[in-house]
N, C-alpha and C. Protein backbone atom coordinates (compact mmCIF):
# COMPACT_ATOMS: atom_id res chain seq x y z
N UNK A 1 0.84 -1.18 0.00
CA UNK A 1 0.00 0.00 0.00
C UNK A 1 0.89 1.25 0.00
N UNK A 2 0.42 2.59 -0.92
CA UNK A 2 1.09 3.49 -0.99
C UNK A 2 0.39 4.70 -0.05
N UNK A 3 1.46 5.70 0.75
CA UNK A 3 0.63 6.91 1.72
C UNK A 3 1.89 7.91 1.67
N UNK A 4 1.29 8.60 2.56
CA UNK A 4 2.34 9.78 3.03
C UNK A 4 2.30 9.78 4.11
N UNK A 5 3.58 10.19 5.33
CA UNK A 5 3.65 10.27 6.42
C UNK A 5 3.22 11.65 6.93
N UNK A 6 2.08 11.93 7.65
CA UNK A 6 1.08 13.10 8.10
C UNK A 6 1.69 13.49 9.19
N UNK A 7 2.34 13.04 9.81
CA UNK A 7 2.63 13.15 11.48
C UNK A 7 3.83 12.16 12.15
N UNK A 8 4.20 12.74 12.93
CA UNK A 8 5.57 12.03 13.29
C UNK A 8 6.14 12.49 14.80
N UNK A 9 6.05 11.68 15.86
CA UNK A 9 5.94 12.00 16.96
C UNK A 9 7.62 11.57 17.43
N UNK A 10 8.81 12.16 17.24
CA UNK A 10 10.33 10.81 16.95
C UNK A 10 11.01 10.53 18.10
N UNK A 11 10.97 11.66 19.03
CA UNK A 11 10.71 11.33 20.33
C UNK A 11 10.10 10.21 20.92
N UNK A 12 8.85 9.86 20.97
CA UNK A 12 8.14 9.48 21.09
C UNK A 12 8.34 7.40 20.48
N UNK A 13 8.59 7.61 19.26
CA UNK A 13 8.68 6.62 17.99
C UNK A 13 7.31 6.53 17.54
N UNK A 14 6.40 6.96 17.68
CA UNK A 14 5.48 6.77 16.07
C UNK A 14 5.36 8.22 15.05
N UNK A 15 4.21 7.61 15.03
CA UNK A 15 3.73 8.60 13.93
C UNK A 15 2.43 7.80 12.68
N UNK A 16 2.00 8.89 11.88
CA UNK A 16 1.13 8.39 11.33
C UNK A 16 1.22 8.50 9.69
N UNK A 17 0.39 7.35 9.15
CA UNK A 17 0.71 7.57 7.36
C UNK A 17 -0.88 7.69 7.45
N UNK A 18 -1.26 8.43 6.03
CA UNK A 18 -2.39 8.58 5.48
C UNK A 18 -1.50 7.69 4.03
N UNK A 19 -3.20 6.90 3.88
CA UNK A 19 -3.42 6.01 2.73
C UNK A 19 -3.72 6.75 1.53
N UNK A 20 -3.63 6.00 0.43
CA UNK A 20 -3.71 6.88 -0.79
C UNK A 20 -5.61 7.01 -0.74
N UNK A 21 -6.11 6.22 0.25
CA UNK A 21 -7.94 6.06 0.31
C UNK A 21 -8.35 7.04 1.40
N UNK A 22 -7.56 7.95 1.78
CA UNK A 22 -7.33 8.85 3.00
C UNK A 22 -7.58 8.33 4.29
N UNK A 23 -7.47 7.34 4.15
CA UNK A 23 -7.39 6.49 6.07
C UNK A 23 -6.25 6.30 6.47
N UNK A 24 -6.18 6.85 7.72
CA UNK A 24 -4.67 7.02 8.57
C UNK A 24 -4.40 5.49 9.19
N UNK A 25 -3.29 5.53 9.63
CA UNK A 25 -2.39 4.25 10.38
C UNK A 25 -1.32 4.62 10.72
N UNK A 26 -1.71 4.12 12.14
CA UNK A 26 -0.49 4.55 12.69
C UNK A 26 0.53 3.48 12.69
N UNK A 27 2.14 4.17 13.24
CA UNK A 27 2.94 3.89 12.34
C UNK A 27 4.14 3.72 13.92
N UNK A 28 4.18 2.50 13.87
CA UNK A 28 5.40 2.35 15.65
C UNK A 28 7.24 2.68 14.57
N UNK A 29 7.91 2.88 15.00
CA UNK A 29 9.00 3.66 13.97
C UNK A 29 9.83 2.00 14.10
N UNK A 30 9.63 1.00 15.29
CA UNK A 30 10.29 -0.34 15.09
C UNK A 30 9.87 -0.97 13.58
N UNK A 31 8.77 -0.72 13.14
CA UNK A 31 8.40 -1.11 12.11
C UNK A 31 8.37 -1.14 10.78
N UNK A 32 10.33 -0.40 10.44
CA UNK A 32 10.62 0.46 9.63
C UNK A 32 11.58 -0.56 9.22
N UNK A 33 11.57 -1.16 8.26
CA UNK A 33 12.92 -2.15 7.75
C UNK A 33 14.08 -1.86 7.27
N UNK A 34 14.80 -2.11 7.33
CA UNK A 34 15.92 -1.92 6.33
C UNK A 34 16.11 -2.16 5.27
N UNK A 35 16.87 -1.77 4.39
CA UNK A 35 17.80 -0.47 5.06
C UNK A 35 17.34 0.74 5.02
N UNK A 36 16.18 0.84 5.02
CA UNK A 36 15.68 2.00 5.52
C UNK A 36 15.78 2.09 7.33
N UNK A 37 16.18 3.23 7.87
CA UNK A 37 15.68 3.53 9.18
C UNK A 37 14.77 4.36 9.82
N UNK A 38 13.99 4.49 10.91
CA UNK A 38 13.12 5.39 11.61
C UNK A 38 13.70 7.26 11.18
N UNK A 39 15.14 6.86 11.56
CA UNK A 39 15.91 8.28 11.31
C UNK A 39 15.05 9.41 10.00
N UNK A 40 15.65 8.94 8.99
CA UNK A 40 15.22 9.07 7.62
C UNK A 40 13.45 9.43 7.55
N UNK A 41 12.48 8.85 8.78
CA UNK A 41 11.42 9.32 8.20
C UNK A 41 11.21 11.03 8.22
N UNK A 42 10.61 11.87 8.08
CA UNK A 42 10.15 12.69 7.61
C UNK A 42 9.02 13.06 7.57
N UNK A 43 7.84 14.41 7.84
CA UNK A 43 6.83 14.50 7.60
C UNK A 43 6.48 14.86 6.06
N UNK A 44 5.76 14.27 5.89
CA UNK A 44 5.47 14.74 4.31
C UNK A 44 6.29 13.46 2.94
N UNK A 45 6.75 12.77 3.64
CA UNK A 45 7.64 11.39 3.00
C UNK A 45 6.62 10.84 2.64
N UNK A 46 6.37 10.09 1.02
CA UNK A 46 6.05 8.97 0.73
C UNK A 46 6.54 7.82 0.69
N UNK A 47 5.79 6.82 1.23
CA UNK A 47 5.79 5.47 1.91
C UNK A 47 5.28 4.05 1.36
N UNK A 48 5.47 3.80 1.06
CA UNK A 48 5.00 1.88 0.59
C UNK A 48 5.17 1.38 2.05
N UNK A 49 3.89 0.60 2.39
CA UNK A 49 3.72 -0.26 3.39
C UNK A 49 3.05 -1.67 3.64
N UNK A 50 2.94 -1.88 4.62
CA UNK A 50 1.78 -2.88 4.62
C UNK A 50 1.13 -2.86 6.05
N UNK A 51 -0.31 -3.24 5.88
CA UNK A 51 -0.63 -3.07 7.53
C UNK A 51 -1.60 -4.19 7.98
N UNK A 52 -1.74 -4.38 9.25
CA UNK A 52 -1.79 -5.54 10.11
C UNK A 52 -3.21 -4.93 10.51
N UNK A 53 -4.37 -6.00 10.58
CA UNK A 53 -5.65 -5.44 11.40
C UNK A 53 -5.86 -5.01 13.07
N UNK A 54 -5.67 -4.54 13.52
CA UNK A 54 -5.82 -4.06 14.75
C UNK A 54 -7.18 -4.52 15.93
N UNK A 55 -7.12 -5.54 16.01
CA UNK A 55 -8.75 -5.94 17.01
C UNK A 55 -8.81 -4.78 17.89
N UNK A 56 -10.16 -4.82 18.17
CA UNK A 56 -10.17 -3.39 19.41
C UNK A 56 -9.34 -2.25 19.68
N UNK A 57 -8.96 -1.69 17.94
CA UNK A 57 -7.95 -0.33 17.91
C UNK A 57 -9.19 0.48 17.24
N UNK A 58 -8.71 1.55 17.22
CA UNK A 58 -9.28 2.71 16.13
C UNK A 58 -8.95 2.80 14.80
N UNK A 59 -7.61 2.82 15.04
CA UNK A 59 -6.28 2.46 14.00
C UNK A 59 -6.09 1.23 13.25
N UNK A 60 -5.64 1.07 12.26
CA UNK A 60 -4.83 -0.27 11.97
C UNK A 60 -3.76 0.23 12.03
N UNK A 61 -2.59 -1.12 12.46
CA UNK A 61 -1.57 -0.65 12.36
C UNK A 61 -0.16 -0.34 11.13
N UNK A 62 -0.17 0.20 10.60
CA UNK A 62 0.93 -0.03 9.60
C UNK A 62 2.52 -0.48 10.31
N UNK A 63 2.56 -1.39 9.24
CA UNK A 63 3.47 -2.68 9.19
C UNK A 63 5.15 -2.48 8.43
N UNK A 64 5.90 -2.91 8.56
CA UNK A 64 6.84 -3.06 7.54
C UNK A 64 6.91 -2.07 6.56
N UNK A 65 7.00 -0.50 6.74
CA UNK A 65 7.43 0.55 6.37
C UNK A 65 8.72 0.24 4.97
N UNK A 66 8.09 -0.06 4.23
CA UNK A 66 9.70 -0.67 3.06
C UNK A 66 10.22 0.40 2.18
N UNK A 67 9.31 1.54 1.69
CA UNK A 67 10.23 2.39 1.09
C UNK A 67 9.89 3.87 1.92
N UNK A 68 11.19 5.26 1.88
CA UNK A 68 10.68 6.07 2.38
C UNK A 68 11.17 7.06 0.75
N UNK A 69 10.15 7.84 0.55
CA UNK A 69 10.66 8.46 -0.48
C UNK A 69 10.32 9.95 -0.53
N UNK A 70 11.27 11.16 -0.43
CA UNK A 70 10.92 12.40 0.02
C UNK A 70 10.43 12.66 -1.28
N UNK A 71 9.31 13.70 -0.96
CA UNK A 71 8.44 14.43 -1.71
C UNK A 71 9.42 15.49 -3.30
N UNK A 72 10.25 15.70 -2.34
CA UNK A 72 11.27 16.58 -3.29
C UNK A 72 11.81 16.09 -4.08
N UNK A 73 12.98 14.97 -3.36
CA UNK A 73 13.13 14.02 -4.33
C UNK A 73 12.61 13.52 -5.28
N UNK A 74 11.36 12.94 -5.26
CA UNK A 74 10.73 12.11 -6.26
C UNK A 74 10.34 12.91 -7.40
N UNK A 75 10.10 14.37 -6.70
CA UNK A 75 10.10 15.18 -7.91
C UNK A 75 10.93 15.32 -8.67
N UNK A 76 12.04 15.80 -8.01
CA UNK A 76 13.73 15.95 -9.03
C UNK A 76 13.55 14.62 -10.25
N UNK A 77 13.60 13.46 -9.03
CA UNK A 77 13.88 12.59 -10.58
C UNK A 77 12.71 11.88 -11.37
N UNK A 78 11.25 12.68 -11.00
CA UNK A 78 10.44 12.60 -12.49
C UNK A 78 10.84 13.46 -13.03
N UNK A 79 11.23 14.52 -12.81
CA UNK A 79 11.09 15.79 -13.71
C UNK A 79 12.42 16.27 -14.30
N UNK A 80 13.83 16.50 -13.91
CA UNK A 80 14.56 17.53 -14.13
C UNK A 80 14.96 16.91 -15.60
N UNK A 81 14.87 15.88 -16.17
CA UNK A 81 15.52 15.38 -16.80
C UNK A 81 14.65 15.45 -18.27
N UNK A 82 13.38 15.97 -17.94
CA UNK A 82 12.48 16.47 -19.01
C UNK A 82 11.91 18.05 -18.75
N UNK A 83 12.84 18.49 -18.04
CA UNK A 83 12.53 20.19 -17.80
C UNK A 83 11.77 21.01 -18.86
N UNK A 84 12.63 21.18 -19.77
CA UNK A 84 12.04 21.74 -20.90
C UNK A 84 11.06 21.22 -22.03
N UNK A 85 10.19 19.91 -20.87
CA UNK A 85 9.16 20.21 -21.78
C UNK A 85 7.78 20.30 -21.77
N UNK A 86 6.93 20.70 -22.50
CA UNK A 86 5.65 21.84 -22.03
C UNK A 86 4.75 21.49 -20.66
N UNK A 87 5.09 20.01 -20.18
CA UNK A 87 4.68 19.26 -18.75
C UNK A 87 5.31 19.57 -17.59
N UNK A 88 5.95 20.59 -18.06
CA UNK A 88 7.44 20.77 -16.53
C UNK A 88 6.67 21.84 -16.43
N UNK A 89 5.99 22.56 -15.52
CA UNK A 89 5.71 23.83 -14.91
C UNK A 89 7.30 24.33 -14.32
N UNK A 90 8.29 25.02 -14.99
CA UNK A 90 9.58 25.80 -14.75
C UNK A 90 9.60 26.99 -13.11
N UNK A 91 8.20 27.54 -13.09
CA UNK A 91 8.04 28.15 -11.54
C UNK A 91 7.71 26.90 -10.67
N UNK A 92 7.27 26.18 -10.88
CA UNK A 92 7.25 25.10 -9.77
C UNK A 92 8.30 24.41 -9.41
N UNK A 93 8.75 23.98 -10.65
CA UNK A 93 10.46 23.53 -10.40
C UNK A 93 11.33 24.45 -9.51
N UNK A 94 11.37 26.17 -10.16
CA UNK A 94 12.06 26.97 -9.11
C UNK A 94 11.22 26.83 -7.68
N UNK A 95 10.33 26.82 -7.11
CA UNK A 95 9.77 26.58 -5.97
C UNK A 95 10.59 25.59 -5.60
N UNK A 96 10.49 24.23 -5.90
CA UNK A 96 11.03 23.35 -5.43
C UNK A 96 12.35 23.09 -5.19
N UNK A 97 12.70 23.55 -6.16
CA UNK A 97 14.24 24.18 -6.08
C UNK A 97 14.56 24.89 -4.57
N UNK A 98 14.09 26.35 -4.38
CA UNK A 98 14.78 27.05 -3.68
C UNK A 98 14.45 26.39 -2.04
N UNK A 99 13.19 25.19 -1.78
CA UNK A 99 12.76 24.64 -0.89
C UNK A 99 13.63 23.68 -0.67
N UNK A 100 14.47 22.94 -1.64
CA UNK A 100 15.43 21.99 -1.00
C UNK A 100 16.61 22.49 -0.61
N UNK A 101 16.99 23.89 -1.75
CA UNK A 101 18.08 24.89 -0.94
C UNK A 101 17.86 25.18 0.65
N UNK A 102 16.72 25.43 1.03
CA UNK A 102 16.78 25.39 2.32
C UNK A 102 17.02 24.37 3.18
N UNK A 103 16.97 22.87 2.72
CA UNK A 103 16.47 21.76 3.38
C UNK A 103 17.95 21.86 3.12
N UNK A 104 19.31 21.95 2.42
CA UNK A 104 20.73 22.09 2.65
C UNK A 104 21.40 23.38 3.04
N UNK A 105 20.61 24.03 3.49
CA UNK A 105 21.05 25.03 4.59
C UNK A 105 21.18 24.58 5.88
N UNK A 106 19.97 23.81 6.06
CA UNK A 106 19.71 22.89 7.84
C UNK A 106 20.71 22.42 8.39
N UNK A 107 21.35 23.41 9.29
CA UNK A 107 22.50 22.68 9.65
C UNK A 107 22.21 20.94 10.52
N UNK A 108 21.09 21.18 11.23
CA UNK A 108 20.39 20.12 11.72
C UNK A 108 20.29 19.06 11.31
N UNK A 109 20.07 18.51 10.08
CA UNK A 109 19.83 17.07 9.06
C UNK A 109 21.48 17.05 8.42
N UNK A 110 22.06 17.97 8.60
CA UNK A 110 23.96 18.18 7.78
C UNK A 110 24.13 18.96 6.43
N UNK A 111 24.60 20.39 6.94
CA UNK A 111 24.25 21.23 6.20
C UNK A 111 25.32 20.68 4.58
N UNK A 112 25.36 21.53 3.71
CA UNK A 112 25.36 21.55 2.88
C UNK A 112 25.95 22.79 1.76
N UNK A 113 26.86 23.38 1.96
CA UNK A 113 27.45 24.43 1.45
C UNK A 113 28.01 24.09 -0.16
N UNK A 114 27.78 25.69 -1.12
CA UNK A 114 27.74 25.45 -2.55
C UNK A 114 29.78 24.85 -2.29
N UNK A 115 30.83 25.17 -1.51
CA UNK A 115 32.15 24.72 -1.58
C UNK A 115 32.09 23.33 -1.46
N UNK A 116 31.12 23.01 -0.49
CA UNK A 116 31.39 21.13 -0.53
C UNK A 116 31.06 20.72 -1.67
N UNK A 117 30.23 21.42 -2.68
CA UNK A 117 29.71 20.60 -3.89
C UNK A 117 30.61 21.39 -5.23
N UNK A 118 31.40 22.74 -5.01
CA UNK A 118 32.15 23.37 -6.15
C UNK A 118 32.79 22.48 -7.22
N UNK A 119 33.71 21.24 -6.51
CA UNK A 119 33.91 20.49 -7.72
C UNK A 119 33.01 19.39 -8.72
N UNK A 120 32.28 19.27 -8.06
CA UNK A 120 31.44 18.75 -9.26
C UNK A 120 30.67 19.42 -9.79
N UNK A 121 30.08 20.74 -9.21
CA UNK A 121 29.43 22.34 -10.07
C UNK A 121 30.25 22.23 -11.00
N UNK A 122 31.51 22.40 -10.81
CA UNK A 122 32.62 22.86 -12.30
C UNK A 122 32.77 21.76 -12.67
N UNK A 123 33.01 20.59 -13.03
CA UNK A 123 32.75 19.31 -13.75
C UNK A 123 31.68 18.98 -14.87
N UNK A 124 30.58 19.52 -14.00
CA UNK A 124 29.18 19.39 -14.55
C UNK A 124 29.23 20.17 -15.69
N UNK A 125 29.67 21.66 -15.37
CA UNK A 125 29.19 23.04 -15.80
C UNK A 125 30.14 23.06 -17.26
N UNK A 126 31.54 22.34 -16.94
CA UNK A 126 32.41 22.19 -18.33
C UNK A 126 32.22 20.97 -19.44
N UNK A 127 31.03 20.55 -19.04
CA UNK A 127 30.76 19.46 -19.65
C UNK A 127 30.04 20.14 -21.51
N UNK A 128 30.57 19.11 -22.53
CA UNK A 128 30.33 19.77 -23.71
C UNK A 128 29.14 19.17 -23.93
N UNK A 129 28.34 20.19 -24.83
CA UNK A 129 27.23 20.43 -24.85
C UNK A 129 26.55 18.63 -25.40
N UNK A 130 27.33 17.67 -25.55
CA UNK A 130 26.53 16.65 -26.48
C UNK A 130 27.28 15.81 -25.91
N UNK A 131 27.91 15.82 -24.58
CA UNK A 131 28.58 14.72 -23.82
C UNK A 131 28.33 14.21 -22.63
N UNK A 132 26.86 13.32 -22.65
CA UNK A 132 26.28 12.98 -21.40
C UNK A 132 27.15 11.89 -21.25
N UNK A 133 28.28 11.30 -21.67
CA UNK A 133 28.56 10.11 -21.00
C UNK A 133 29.85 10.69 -19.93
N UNK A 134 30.35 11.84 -20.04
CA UNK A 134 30.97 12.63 -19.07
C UNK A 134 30.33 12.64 -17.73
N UNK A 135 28.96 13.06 -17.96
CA UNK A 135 28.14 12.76 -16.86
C UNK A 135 27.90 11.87 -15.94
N UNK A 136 27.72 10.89 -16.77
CA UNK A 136 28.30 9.65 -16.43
C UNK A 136 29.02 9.14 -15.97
N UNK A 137 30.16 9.66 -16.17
CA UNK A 137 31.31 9.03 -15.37
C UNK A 137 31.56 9.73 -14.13
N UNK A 138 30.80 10.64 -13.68
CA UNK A 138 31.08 11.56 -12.31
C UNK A 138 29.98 10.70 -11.15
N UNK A 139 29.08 9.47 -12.08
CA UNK A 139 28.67 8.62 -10.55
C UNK A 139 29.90 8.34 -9.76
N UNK A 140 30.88 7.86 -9.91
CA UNK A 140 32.06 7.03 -8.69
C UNK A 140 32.29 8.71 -8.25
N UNK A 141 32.45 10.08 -8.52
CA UNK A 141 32.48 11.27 -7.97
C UNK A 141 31.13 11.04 -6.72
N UNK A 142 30.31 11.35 -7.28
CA UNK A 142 28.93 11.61 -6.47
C UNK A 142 29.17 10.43 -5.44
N UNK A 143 29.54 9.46 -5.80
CA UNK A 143 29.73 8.43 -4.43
C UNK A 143 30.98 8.32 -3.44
N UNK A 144 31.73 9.23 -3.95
CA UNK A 144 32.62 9.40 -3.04
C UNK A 144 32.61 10.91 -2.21
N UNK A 145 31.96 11.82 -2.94
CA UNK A 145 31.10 13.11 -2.09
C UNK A 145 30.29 12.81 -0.97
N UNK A 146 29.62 11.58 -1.27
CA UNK A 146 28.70 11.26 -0.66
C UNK A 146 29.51 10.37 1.17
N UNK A 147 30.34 9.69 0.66
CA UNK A 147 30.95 8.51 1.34
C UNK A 147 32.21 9.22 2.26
N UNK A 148 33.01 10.42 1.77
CA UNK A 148 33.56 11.69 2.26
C UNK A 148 32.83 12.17 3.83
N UNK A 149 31.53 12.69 3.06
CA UNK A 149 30.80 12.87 4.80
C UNK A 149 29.90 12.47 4.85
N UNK A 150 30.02 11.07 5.24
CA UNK A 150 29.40 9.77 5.66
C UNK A 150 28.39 10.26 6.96
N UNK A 151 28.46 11.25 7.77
CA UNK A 151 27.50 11.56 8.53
C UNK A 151 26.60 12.45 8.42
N UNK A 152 26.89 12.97 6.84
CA UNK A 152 25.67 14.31 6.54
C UNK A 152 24.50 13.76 5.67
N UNK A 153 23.67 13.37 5.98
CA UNK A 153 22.72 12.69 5.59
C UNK A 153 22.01 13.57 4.10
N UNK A 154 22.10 14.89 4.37
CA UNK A 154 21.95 15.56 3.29
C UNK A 154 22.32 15.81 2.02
N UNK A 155 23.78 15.97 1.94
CA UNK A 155 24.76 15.79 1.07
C UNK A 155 24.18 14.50 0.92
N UNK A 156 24.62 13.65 1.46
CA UNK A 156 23.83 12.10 0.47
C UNK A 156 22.71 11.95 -0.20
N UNK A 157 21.60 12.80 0.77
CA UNK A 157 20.87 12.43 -0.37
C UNK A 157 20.85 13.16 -2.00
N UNK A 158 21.55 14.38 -1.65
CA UNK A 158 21.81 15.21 -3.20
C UNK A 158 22.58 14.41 -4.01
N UNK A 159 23.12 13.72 -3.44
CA UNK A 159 24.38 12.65 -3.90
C UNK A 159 23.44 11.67 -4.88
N UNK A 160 22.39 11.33 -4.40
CA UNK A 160 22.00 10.34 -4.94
C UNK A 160 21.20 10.62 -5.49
N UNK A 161 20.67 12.00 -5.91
CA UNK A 161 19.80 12.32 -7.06
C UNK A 161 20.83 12.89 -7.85
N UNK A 162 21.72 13.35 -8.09
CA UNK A 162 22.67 13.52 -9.13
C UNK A 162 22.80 12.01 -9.56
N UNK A 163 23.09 10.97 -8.58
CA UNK A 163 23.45 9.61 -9.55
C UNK A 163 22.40 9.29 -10.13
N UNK A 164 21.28 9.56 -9.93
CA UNK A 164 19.97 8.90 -10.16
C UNK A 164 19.69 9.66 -11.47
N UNK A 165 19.72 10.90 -11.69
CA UNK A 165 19.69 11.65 -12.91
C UNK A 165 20.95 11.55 -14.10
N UNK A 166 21.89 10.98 -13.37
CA UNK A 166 23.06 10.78 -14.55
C UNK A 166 23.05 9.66 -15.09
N UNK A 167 22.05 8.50 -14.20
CA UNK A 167 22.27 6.80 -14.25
C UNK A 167 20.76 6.81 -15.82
N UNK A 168 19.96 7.42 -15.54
CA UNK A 168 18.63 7.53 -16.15
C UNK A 168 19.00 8.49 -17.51
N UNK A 169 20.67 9.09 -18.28
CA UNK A 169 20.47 10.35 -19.16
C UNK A 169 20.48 9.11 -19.84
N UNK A 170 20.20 9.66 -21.56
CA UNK A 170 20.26 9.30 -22.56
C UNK A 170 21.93 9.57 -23.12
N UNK A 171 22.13 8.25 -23.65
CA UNK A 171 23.62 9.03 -23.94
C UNK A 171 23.71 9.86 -25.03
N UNK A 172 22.55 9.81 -26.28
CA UNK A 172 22.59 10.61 -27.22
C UNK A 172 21.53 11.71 -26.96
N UNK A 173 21.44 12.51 -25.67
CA UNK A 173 19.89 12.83 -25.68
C UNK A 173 20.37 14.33 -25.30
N UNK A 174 20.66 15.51 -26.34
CA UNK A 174 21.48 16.51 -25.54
C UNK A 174 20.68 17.67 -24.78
N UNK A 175 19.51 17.62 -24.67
CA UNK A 175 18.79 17.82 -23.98
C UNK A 175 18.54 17.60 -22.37
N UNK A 176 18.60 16.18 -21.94
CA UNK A 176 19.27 15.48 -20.90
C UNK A 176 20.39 16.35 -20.58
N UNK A 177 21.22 16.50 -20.89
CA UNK A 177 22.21 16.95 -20.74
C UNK A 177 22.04 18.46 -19.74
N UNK A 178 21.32 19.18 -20.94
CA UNK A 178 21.08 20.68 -20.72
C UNK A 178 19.92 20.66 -19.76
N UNK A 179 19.15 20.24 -19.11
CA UNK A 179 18.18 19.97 -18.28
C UNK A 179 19.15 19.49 -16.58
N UNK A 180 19.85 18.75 -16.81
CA UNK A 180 20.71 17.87 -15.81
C UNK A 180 21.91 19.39 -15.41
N UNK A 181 22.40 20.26 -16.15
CA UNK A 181 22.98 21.51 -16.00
C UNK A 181 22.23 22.75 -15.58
N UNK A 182 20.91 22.92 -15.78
CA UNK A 182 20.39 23.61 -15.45
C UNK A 182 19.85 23.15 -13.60
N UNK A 183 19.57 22.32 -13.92
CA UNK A 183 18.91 21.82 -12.25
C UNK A 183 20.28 22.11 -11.40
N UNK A 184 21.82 21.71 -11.78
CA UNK A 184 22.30 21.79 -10.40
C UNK A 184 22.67 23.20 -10.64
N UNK A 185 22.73 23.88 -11.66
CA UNK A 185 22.91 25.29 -11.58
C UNK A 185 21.78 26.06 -10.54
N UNK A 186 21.05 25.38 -10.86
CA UNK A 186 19.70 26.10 -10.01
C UNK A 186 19.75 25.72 -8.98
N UNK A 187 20.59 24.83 -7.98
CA UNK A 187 20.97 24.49 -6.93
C UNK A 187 21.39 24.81 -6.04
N UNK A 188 22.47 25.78 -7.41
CA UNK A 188 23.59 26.45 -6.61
C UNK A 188 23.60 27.96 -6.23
N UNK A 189 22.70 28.49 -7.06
CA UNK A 189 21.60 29.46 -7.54
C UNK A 189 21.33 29.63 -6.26
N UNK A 190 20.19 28.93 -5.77
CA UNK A 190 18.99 29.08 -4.80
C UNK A 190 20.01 28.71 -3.49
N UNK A 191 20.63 27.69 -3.31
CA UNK A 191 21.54 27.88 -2.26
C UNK A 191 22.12 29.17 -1.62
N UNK A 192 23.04 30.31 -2.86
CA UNK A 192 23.52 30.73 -1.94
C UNK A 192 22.82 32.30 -1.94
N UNK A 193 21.16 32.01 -2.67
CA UNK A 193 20.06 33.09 -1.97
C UNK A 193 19.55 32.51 -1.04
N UNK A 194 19.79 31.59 -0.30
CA UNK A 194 18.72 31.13 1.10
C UNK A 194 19.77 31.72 2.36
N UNK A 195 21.40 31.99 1.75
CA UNK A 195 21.80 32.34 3.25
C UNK A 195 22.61 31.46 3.70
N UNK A 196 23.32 32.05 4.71
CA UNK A 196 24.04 30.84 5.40
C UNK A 196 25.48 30.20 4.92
N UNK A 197 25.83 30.47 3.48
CA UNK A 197 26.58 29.85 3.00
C UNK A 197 28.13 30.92 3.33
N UNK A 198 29.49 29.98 2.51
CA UNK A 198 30.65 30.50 2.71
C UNK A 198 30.99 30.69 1.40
């Protein structure tokens, strides 16, 4: 079953998912598999689950929590990679954009400064206009950015929508290309208008 996580008590360990049928379940955070962890949930995260009937609850309980997938994210990688075309609303993208710039400002989740990411900005940015397999080859980069600071949960996950958008280009598709340059430009963009940065 697919939901979103409505509520999240982490203190505590639960919290609650709403169903895609809008019925809630609550949600004990032990019940979160791997390799996913409780950590990682999020309010506003979409969720694949499964849930268990509850005798004499209000609730059912949701079960085995198997995927957690942020809202932002999932956007980046339906969309950036077909930006320019007439289905991409471009102000919504910047919305979403300058909203995850903030979410790598947080020093709280492990901030995220445009210097920790400068060398692969300029990697990206010198890339010729009809050479996505360049792109390509900066996944073992993105995984070692990522693996570098192994405790910033943030940086990883940017980490892994750059791989996820370079793993998915077309190698003849130069569009891909110019879509995949524009998003982390706009990254870097909105980053260092949110503040905070060096």
């Amino acid at each position: 079953m697919k939901g979103r996580i409505t509520e999240l008590k982490k203190q505590k360990g639960y919290g609650f998912i709403r169903g895609k049928n809008g019925e809630d379940f609550f949600l004990h955070f032990s019940n979160v598999v791997k390799p996913q962890n409780a950590d990682e949930l999020e309010k506003g995260n979409n969720v694949e689950f499964k849930i268990k009937k509850q005798p004499n609850e209000d609730k059912d309980k949701a079960i085995q929590v198997e995927k957690i997938e942020d809202e932002l994210v999932e956007y980046f990688k339906r969309n950036v990679l077909n930006l320019k075309n007439d289905e991409v609303d471009y102000d919504e993208f910047c919305d979403n954009v300058k909203k995850y710039a903030m979410r790598l400002k947080d020093k709280e989740a492990g901030k995220v400064t445009t210097s920790m990411i400068r060398k692969i900005y300029s990697r990206i940015m010198s890339t010729e206009e009809e050479d996505c397999k360049s792109i390509k080859m900066l996944r073992p980069q993105f995984a070692y950015t990522a693996g570098r600071n192994i405790n910033n949960s943030t940086l990883k996950e940017f980490m892994d929508i750059l791989d996820y958008l370079a793993k998915n280009m077309e190698l003849e598709n130069k569009m891909h290309l110019e879509n995949f340059k524009d998003f982390m430009e706009a990254v870097v963009a909105y980053r260092k208008y949110v503040g905070g940065d060096k």
